[in-house]
PDB file of N, CA and C in Angstrom:
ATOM      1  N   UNK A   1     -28.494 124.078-132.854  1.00  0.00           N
ATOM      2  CA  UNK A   1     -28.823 123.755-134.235  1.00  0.00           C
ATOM      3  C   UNK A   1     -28.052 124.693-135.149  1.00  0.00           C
ATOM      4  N   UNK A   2     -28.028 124.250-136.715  1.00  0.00           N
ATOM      5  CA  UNK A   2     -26.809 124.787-137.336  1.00  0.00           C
ATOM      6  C   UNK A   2     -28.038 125.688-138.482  1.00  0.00           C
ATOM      7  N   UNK A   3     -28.094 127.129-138.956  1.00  0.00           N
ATOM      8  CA  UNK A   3     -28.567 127.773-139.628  1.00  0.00           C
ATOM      9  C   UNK A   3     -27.602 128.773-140.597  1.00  0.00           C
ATOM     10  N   UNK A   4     -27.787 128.834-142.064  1.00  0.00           N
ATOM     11  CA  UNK A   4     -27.114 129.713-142.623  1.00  0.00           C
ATOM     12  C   UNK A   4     -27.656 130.700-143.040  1.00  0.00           C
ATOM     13  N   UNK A   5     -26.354 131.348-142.992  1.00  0.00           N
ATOM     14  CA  UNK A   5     -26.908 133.460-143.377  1.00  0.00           C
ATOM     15  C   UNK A   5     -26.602 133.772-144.676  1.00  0.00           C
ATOM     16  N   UNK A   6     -27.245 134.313-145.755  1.00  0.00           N
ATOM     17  CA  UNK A   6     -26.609 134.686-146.692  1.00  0.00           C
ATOM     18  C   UNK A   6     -26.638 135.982-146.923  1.00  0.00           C
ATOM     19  N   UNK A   7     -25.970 136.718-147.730  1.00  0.00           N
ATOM     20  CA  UNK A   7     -26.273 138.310-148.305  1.00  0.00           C
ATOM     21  C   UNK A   7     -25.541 138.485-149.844  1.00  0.00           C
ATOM     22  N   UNK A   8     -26.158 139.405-150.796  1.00  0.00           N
ATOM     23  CA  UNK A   8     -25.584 139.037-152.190  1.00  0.00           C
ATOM     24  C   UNK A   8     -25.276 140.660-152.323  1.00  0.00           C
ATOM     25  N   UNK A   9     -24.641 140.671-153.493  1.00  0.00           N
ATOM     26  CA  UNK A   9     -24.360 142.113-154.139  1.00  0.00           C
ATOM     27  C   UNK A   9     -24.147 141.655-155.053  1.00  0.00           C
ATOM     28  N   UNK A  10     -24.331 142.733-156.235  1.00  0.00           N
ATOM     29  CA  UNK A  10     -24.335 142.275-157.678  1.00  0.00           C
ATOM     30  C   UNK A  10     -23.357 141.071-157.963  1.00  0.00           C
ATOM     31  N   UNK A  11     -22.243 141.326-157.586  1.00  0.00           N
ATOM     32  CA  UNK A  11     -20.754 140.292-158.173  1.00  0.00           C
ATOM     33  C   UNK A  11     -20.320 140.014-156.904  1.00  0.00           C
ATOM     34  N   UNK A  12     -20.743 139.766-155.692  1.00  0.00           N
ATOM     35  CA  UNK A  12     -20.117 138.864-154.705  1.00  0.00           C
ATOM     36  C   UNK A  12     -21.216 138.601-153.792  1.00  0.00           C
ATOM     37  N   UNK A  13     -20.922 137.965-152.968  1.00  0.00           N
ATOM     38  CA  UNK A  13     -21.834 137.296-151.954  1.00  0.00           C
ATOM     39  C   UNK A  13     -20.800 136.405-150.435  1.00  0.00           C
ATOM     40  N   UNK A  14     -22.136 136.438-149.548  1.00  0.00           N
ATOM     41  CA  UNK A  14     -21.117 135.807-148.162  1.00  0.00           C
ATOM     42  C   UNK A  14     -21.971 134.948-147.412  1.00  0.00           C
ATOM     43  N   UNK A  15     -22.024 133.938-147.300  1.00  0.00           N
ATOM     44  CA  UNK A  15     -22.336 132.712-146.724  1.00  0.00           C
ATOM     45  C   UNK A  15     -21.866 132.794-145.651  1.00  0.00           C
ATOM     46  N   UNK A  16     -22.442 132.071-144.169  1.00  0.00           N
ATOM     47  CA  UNK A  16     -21.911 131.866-143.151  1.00  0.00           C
ATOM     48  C   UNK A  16     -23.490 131.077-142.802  1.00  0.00           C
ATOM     49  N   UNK A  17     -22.328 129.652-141.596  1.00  0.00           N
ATOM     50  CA  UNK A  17     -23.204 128.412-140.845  1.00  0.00           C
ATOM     51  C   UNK A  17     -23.031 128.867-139.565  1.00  0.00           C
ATOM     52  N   UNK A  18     -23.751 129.144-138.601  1.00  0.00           N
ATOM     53  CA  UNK A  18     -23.786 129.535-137.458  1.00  0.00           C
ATOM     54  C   UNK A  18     -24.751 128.630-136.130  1.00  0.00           C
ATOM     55  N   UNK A  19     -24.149 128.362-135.302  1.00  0.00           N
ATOM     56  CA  UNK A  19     -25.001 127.594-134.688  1.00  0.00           C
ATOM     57  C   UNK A  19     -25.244 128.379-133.362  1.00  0.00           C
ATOM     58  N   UNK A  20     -26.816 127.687-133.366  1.00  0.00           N
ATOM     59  CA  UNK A  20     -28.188 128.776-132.528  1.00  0.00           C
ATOM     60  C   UNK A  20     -28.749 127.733-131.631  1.00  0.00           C
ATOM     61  N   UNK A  21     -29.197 128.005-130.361  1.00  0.00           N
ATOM     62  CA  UNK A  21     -29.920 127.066-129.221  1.00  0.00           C
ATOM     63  C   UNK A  21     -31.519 127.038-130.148  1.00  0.00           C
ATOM     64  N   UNK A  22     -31.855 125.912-129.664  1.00  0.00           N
ATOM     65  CA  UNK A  22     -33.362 125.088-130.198  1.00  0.00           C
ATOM     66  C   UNK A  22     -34.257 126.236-130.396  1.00  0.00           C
ATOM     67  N   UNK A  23     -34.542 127.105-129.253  1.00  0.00           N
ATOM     68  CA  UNK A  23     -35.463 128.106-129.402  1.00  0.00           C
ATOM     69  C   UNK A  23     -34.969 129.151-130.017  1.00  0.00           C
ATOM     70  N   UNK A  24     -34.091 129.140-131.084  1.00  0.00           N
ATOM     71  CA  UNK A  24     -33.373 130.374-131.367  1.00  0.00           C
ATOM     72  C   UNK A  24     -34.564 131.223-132.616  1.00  0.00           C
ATOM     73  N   UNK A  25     -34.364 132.657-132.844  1.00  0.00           N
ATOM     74  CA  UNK A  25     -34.872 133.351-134.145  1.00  0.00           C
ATOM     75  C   UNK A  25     -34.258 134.024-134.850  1.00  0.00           C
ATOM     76  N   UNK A  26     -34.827 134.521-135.691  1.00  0.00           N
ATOM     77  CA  UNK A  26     -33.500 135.156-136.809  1.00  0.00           C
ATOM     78  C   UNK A  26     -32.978 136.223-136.155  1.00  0.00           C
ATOM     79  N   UNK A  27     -33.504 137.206-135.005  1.00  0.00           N
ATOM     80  CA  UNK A  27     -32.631 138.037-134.932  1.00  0.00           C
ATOM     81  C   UNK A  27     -31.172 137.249-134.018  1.00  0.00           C
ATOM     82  N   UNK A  28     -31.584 136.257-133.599  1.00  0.00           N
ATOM     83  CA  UNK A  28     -30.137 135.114-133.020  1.00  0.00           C
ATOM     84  C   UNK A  28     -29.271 135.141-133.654  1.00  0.00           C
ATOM     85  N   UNK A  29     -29.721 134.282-135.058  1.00  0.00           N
ATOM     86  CA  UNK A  29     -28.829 134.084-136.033  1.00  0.00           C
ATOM     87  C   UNK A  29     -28.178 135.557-136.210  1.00  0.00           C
ATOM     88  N   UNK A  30     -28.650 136.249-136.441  1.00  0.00           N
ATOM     89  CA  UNK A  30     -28.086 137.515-136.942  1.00  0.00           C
ATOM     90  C   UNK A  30     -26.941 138.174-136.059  1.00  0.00           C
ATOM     91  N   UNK A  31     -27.131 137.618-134.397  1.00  0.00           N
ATOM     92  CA  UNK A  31     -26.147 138.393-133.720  1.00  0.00           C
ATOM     93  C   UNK A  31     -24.935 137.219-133.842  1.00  0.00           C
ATOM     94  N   UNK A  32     -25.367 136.094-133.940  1.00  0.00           N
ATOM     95  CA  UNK A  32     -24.193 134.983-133.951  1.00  0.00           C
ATOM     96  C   UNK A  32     -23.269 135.497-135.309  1.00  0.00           C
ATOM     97  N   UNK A  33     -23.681 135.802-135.982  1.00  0.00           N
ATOM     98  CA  UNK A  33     -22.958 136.212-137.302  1.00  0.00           C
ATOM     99  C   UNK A  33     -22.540 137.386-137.050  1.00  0.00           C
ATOM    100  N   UNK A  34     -22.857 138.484-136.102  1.00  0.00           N
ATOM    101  CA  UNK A  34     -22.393 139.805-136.116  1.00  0.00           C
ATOM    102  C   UNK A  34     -23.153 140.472-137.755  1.00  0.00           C
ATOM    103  N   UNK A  35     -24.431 139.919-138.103  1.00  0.00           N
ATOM    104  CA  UNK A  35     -24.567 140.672-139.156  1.00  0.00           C
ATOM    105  C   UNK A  35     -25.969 141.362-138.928  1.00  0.00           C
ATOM    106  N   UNK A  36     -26.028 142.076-139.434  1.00  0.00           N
ATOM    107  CA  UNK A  36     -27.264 143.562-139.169  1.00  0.00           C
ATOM    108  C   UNK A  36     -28.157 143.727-140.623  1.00  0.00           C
ATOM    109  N   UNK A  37     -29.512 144.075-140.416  1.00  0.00           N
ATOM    110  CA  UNK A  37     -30.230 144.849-141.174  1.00  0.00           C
ATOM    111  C   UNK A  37     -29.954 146.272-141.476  1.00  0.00           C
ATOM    112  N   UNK A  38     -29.506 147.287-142.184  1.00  0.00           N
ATOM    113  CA  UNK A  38     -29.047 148.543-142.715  1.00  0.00           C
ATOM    114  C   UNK A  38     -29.466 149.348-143.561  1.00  0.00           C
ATOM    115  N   UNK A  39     -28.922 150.266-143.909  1.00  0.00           N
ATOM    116  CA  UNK A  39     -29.648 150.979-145.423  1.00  0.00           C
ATOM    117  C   UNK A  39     -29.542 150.202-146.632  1.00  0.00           C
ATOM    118  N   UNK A  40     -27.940 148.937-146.253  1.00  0.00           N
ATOM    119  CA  UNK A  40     -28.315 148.392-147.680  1.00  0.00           C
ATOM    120  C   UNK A  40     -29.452 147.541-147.519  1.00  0.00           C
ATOM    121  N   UNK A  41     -29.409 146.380-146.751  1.00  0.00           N
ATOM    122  CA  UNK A  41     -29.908 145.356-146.434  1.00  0.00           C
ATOM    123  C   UNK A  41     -31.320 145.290-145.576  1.00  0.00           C
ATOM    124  N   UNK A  42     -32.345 145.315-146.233  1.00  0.00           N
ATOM    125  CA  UNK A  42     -33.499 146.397-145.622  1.00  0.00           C
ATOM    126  C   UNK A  42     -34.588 145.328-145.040  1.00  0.00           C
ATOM    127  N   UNK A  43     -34.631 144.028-145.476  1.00  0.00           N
ATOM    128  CA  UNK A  43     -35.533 143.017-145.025  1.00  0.00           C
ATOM    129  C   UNK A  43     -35.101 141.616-144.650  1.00  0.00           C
ATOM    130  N   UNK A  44     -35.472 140.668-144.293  1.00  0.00           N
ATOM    131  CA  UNK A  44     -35.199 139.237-143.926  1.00  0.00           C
ATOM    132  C   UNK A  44     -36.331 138.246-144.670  1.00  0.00           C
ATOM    133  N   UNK A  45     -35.558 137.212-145.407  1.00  0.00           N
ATOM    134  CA  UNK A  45     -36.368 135.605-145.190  1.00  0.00           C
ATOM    135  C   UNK A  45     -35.975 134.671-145.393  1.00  0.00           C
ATOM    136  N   UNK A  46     -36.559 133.711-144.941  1.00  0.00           N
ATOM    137  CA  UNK A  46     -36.372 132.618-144.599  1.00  0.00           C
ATOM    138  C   UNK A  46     -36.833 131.193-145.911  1.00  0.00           C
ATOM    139  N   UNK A  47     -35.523 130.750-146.531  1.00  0.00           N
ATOM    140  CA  UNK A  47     -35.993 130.683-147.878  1.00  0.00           C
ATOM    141  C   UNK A  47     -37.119 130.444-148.619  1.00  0.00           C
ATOM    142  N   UNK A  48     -36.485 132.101-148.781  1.00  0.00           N
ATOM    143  CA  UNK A  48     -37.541 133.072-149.724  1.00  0.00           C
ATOM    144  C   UNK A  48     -38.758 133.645-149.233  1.00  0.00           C
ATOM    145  N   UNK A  49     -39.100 133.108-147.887  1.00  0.00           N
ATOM    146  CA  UNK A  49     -39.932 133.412-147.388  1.00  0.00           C
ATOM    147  C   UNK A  49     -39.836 134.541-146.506  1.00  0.00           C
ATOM    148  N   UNK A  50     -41.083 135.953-146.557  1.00  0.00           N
ATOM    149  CA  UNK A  50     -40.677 137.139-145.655  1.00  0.00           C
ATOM    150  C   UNK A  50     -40.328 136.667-144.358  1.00  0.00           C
ATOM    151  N   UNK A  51     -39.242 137.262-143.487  1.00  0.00           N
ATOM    152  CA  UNK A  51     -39.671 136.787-142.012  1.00  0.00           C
ATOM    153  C   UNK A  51     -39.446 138.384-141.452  1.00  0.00           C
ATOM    154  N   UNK A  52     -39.236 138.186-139.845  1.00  0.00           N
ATOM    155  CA  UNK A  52     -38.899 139.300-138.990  1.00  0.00           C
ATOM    156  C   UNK A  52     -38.192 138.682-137.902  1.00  0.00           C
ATOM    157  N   UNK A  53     -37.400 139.727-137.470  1.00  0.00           N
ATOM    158  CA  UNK A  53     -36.853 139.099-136.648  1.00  0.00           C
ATOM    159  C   UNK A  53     -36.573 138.305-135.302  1.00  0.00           C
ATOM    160  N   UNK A  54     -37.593 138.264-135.057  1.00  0.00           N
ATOM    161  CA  UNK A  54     -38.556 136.695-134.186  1.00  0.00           C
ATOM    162  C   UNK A  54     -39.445 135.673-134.645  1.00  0.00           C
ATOM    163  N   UNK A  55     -38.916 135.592-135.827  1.00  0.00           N
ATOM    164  CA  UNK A  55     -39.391 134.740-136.286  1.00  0.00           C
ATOM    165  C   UNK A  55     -38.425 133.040-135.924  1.00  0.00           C
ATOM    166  N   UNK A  56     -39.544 132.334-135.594  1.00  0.00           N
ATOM    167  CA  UNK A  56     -38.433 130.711-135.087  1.00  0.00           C
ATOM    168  C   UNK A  56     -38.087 130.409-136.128  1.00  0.00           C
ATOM    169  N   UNK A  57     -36.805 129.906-135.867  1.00  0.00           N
ATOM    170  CA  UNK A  57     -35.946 128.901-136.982  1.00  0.00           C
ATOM    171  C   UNK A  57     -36.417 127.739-136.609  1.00  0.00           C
ATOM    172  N   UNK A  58     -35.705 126.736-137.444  1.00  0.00           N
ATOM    173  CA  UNK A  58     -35.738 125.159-137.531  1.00  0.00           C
ATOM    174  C   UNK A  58     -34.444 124.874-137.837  1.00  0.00           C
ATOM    175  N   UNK A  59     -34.026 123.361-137.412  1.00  0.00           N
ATOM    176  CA  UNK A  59     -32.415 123.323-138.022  1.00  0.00           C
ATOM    177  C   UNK A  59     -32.495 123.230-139.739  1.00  0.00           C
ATOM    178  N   UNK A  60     -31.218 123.562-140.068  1.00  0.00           N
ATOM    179  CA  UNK A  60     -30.914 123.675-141.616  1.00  0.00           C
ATOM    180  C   UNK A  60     -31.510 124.610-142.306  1.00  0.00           C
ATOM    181  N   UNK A  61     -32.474 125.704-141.447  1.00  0.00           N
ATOM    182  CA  UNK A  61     -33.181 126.978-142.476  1.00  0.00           C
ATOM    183  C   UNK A  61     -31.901 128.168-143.265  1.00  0.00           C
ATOM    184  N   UNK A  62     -32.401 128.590-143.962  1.00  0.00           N
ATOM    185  CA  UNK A  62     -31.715 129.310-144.676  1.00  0.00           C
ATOM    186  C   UNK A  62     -32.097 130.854-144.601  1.00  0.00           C
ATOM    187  N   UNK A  63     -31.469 131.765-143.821  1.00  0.00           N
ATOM    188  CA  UNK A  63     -32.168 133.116-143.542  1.00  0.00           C
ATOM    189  C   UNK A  63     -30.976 133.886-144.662  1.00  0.00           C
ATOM    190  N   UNK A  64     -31.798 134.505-145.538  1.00  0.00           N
ATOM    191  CA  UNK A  64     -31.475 135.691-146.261  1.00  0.00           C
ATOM    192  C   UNK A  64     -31.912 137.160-146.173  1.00  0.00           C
ATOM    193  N   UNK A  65     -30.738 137.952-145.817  1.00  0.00           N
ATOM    194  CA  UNK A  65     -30.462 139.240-145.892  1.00  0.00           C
ATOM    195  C   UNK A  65     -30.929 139.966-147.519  1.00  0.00           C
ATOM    196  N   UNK A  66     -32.314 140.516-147.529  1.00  0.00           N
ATOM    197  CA  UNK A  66     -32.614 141.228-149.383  1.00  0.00           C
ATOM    198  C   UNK A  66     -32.036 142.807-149.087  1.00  0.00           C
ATOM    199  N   UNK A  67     -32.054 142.967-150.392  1.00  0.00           N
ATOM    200  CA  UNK A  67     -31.804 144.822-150.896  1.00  0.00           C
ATOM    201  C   UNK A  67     -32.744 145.063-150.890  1.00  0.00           C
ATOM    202  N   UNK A  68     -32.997 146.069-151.286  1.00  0.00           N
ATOM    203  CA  UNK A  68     -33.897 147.332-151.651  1.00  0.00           C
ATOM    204  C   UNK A  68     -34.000 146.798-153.227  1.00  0.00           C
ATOM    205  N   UNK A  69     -34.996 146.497-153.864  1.00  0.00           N
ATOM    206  CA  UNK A  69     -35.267 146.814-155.356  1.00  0.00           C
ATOM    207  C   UNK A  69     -35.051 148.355-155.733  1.00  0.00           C
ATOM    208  N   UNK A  70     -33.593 147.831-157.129  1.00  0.00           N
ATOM    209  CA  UNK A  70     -33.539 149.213-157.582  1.00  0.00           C
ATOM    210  C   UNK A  70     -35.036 149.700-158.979  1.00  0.00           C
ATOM    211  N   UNK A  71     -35.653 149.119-159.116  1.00  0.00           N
ATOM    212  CA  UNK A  71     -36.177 149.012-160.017  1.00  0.00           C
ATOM    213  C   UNK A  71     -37.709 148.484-160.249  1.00  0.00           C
ATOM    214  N   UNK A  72     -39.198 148.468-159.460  1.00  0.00           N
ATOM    215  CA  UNK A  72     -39.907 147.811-160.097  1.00  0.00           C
ATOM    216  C   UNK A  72     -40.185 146.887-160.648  1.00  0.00           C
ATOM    217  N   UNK A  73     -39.819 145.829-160.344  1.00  0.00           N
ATOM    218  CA  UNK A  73     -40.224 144.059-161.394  1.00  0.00           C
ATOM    219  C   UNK A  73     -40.933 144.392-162.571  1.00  0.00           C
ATOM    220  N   UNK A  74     -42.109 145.234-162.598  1.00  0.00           N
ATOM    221  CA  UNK A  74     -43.168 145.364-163.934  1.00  0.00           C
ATOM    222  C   UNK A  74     -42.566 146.467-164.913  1.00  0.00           C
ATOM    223  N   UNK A  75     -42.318 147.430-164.156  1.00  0.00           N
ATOM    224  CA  UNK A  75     -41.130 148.061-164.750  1.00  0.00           C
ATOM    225  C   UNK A  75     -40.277 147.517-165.303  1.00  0.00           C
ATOM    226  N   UNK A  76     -38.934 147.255-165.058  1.00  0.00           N
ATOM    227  CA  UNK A  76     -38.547 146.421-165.646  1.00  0.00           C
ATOM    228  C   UNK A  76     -38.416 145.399-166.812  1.00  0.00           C
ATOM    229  N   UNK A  77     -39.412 145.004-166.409  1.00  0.00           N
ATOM    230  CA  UNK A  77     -40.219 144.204-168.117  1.00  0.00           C
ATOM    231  C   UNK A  77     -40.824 144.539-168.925  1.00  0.00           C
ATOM    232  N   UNK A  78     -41.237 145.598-168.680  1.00  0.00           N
ATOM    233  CA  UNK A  78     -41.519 146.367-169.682  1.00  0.00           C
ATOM    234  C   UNK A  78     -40.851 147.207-170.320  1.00  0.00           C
ATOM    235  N   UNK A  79     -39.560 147.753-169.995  1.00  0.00           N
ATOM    236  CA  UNK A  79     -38.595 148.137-170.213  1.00  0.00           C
ATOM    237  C   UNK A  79     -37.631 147.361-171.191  1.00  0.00           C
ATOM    238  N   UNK A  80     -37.382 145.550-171.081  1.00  0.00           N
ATOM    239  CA  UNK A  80     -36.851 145.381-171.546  1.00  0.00           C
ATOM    240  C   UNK A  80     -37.816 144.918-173.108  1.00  0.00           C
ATOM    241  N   UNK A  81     -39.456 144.652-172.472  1.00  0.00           N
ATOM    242  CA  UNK A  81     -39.812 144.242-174.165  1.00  0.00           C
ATOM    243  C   UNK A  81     -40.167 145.450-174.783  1.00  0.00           C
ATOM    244  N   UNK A  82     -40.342 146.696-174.304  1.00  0.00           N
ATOM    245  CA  UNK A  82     -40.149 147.647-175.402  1.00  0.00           C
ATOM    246  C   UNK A  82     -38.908 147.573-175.885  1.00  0.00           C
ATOM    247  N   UNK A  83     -37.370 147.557-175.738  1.00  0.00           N
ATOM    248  CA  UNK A  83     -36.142 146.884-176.007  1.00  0.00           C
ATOM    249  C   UNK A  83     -36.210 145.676-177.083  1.00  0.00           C
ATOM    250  N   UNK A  84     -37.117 144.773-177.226  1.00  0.00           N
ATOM    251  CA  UNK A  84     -37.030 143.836-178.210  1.00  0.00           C
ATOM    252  C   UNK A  84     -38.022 144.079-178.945  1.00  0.00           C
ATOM    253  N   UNK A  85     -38.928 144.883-178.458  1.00  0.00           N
ATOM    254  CA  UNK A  85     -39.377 145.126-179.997  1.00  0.00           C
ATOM    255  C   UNK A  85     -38.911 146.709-181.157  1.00  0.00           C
ATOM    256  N   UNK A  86     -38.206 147.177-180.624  1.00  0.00           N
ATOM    257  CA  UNK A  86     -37.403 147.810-181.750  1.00  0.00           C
ATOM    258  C   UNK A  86     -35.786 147.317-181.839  1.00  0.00           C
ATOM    259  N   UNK A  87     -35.789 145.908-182.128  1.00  0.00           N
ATOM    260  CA  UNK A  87     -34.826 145.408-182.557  1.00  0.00           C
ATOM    261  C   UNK A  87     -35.532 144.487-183.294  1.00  0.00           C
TER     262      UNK A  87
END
């Protein structure tokens, strides 16, 4: 079955279709691609969804490689509407 890998960085990104036997899991996919979890790349899911790396695929799933949040989500927003309100 055919599964894709993705991974992003601010201004680029890398796609790859890799094909995995029926019972395959993400850490499969991951060696078929030669691609690894690291200091950048710190978690896995399966679109959008957390996984690990035995977790079963299905054909056509989409496993994504996340970062590390530099930043807090709530943070963040609050950051930017204190920002609009002294403008």
């Amino acid at each position: 079955m055919q599964v894709q890998l993705l991974r992003a960085w601010p201004k680029r990104a890398d796609s790859i279709l890799v094909e995995v036997n029926e019972n395959a899991c993400v850490a499969d996919a991951l060696a078929a691609a030669n691609w690894q979890l690291d200091a950048e790349f710190v978690a896995i899911a399966v679109f959008g969804v957390a996984a690990q790396a035995d977790t079963r695929l299905h054909p056509g799933d989409r496993i994504e490689l996340l970062r590390a949040l530099i930043i807090d989500p709530k943070q963040a927003r609050r950051l930017r509407a204190e920002r609009a309100k002294r403008r």
